[in-house]
N, C-alpha and C. Protein backbone atom coordinates (compact mmCIF):
# COMPACT_ATOMS: atom_id res chain seq x y z
N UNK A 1 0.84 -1.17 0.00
CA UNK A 1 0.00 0.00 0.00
C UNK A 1 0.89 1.25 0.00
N UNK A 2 0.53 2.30 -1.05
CA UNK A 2 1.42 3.31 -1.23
C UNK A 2 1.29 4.38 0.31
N UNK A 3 2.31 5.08 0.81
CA UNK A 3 1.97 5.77 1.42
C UNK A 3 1.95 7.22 0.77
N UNK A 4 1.01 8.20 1.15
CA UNK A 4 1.14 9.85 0.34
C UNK A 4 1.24 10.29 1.91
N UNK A 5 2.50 11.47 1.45
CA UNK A 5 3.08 12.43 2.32
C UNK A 5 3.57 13.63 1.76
N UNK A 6 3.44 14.86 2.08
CA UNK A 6 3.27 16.11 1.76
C UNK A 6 5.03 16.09 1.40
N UNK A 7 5.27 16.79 0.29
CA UNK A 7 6.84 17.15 0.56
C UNK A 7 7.35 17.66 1.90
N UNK A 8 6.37 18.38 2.25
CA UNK A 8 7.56 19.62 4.23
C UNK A 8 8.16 18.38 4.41
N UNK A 9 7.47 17.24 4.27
CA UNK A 9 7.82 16.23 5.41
C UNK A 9 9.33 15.63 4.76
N UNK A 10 9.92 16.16 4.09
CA UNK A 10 11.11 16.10 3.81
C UNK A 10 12.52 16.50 4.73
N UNK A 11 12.04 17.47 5.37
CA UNK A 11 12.60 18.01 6.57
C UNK A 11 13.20 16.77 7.42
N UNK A 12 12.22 15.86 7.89
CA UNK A 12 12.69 15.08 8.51
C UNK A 12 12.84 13.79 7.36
N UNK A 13 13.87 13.70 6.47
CA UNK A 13 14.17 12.73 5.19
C UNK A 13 14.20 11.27 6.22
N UNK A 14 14.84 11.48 6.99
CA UNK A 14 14.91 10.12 7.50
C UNK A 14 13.55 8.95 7.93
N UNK A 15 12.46 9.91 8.47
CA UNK A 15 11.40 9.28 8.86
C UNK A 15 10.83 8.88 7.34
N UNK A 16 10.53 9.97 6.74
CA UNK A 16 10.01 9.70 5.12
C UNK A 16 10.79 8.32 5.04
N UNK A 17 12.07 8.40 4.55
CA UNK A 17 12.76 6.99 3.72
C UNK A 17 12.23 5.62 5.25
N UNK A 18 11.99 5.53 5.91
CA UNK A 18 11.78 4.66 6.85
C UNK A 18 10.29 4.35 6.74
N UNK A 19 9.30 5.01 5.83
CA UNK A 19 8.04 4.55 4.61
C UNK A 19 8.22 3.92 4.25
N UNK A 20 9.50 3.66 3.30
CA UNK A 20 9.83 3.32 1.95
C UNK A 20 9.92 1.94 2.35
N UNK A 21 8.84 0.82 2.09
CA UNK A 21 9.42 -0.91 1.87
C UNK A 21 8.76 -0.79 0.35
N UNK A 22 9.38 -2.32 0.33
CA UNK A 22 9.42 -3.68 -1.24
C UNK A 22 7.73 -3.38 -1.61
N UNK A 23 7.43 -2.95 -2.96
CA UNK A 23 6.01 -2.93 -2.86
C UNK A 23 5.03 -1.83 -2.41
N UNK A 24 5.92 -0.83 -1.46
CA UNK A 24 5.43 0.03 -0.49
C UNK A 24 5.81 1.18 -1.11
N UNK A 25 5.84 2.12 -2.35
CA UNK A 25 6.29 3.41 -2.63
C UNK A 25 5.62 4.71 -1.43
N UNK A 26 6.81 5.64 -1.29
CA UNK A 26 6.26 6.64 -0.79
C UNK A 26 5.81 7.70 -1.81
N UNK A 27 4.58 8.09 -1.90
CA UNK A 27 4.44 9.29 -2.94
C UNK A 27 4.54 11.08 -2.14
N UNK A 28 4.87 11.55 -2.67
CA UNK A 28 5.64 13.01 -2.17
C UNK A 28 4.56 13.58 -3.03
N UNK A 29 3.70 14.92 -2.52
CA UNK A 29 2.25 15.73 -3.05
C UNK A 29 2.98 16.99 -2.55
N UNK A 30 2.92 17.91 -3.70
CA UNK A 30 2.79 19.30 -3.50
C UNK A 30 1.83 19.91 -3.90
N UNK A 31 1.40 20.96 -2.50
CA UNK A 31 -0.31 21.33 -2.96
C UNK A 31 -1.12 20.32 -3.30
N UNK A 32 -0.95 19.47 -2.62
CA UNK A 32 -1.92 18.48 -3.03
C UNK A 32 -2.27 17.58 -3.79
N UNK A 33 -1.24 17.71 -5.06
CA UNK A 33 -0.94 17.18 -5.98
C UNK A 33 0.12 16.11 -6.01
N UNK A 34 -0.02 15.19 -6.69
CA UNK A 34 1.44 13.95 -6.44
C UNK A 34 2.42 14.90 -7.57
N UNK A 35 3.38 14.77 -6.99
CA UNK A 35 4.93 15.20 -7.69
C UNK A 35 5.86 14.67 -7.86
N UNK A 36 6.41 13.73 -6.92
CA UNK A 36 7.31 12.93 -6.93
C UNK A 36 6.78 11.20 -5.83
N UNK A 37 7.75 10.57 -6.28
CA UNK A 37 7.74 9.08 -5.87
C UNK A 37 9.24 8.53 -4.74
N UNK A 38 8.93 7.67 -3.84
CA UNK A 38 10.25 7.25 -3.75
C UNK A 38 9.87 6.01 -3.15
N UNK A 39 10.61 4.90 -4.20
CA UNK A 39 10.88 3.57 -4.46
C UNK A 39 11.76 2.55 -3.82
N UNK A 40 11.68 1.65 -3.14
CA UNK A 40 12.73 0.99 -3.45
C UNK A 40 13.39 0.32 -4.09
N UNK A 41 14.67 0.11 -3.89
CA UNK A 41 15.99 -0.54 -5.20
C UNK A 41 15.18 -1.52 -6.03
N UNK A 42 14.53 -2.17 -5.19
CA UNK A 42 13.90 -3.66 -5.72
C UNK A 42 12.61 -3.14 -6.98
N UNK A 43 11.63 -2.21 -6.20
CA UNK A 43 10.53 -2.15 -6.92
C UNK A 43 11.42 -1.14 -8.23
N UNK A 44 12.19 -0.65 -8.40
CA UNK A 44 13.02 0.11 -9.52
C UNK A 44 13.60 -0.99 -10.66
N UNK A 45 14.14 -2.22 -9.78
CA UNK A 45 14.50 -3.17 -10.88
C UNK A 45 13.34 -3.71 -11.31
N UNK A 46 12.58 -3.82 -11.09
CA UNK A 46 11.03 -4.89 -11.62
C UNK A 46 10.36 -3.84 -12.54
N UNK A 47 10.31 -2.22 -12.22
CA UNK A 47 10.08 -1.18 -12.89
C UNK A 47 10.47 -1.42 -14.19
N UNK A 48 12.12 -1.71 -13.94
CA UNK A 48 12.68 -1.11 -15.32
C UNK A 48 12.64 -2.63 -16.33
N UNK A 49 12.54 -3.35 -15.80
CA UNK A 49 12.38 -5.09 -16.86
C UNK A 49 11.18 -4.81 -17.03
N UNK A 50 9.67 -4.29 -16.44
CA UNK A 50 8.90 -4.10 -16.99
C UNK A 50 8.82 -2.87 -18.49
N UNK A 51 9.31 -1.89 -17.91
CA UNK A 51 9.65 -1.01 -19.50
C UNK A 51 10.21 -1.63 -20.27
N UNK A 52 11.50 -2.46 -20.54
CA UNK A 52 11.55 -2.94 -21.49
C UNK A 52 10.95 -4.12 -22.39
N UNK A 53 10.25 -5.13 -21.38
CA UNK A 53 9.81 -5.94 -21.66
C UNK A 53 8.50 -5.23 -22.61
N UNK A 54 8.26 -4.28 -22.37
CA UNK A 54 6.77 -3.08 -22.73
C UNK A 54 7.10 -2.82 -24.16
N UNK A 55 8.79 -2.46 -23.93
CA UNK A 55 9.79 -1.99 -25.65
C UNK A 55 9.02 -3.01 -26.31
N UNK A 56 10.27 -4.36 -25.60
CA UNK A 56 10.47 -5.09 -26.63
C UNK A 56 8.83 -6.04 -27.03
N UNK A 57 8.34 -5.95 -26.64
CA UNK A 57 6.76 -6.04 -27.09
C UNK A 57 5.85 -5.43 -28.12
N UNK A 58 5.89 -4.07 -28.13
CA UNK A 58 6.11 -2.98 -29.08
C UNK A 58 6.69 -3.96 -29.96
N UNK A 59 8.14 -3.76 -30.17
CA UNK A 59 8.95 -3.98 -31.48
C UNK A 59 8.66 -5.39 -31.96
N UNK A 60 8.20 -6.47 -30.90
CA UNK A 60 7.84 -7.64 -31.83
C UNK A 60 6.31 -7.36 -32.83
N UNK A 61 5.39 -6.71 -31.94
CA UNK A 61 4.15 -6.12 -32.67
C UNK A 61 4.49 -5.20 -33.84
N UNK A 62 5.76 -4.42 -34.00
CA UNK A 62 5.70 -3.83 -35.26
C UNK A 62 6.01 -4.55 -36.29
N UNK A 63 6.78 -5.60 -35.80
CA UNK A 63 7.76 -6.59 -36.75
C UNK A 63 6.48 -7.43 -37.47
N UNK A 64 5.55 -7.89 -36.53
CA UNK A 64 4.77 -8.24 -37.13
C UNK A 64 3.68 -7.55 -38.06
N UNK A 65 3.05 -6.44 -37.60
CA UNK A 65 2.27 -5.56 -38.25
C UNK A 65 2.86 -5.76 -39.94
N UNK A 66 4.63 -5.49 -39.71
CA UNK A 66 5.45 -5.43 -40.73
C UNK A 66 5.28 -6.72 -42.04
N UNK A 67 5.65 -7.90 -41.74
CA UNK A 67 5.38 -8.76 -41.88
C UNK A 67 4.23 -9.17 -42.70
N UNK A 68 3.23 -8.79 -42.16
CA UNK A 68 1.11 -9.07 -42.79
C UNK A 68 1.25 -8.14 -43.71
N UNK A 69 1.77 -6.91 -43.78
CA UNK A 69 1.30 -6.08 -44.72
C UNK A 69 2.62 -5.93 -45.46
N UNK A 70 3.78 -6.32 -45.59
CA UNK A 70 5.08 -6.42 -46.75
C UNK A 70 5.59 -7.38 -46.88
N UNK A 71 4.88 -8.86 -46.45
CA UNK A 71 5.31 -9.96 -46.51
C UNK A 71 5.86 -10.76 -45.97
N UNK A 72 6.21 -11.91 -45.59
CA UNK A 72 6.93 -12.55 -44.58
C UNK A 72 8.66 -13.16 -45.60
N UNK A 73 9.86 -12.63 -44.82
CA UNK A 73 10.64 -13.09 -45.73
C UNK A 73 10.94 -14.63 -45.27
N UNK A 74 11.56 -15.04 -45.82
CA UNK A 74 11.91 -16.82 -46.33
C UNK A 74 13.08 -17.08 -45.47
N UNK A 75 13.10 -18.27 -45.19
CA UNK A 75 14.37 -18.74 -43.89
C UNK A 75 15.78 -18.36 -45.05
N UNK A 76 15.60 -18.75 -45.98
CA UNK A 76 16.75 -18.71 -47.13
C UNK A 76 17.55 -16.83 -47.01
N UNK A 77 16.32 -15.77 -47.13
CA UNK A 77 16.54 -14.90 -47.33
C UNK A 77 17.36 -14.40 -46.36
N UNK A 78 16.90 -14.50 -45.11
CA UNK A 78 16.96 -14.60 -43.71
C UNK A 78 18.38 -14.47 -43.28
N UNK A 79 19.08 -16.14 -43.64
CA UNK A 79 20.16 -16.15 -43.90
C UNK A 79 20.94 -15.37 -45.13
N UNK A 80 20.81 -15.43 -46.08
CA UNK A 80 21.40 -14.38 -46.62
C UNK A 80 21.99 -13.30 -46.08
N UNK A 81 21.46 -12.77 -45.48
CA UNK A 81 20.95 -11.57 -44.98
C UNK A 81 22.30 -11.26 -44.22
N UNK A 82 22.08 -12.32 -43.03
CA UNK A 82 22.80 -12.26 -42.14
C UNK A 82 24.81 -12.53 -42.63
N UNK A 83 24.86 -13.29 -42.93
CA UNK A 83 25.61 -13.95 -43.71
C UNK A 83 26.45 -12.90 -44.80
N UNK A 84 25.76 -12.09 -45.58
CA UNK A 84 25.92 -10.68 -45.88
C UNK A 84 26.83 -9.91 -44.82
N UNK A 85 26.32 -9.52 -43.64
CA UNK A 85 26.48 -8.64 -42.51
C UNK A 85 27.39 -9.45 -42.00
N UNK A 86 27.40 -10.54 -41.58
CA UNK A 86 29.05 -10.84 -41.32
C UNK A 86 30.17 -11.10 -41.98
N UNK A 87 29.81 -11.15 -43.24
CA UNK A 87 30.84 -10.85 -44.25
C UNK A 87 31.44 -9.46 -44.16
N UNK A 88 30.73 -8.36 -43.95
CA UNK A 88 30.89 -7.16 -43.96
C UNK A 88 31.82 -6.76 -42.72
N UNK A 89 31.48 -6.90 -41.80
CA UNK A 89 32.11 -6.95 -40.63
C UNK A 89 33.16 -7.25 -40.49
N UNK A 90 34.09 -7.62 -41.03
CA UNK A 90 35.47 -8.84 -40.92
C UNK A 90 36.54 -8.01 -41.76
């Protein structure tokens, strides 16, 4: 359960970060409004594999979009392809 706490309460940083558990964000409101967040290490790593996992989800959905509407290329081509590019490389 998130806790919300006014920024003043920054003053005393130490009690604020002693909010902060696994799961538990503290949210920071100015005027009343949320402004800032503070996380822990843990919920930041699960954060950030979730954004990419979000990317790379995206990019398989374009690949495919790609695919249905310009064709699907051929395992043959595929290789080519590649095979090309490490030729190049060397």
């Amino acid at each position: 359960m998130p806790t919300i706490t006014p920024i003043s309460e920054l003053r005393n940083y130490g009690n604020v970060l002693d909010k902060v558990k696994t799961g538990s964000p503290v949210y920071l409101t100015r005027n009343g409004h949320g402004a800032y967040s503070i996380r822990d290490m843990q919920d930041e790593e699960h954060f950030q594999k979730a954004e990419a996992m979000i990317r790379l989800l995206c990019e398989l959905n374009a690949g495919l979009r790609s695919a249905e509407e310009e064709g699907w290329v051929s395992e043959e081509e595929l290789r080519e392809h590649f095979q090309k590019r490490r030729g190049m490389q060397k």
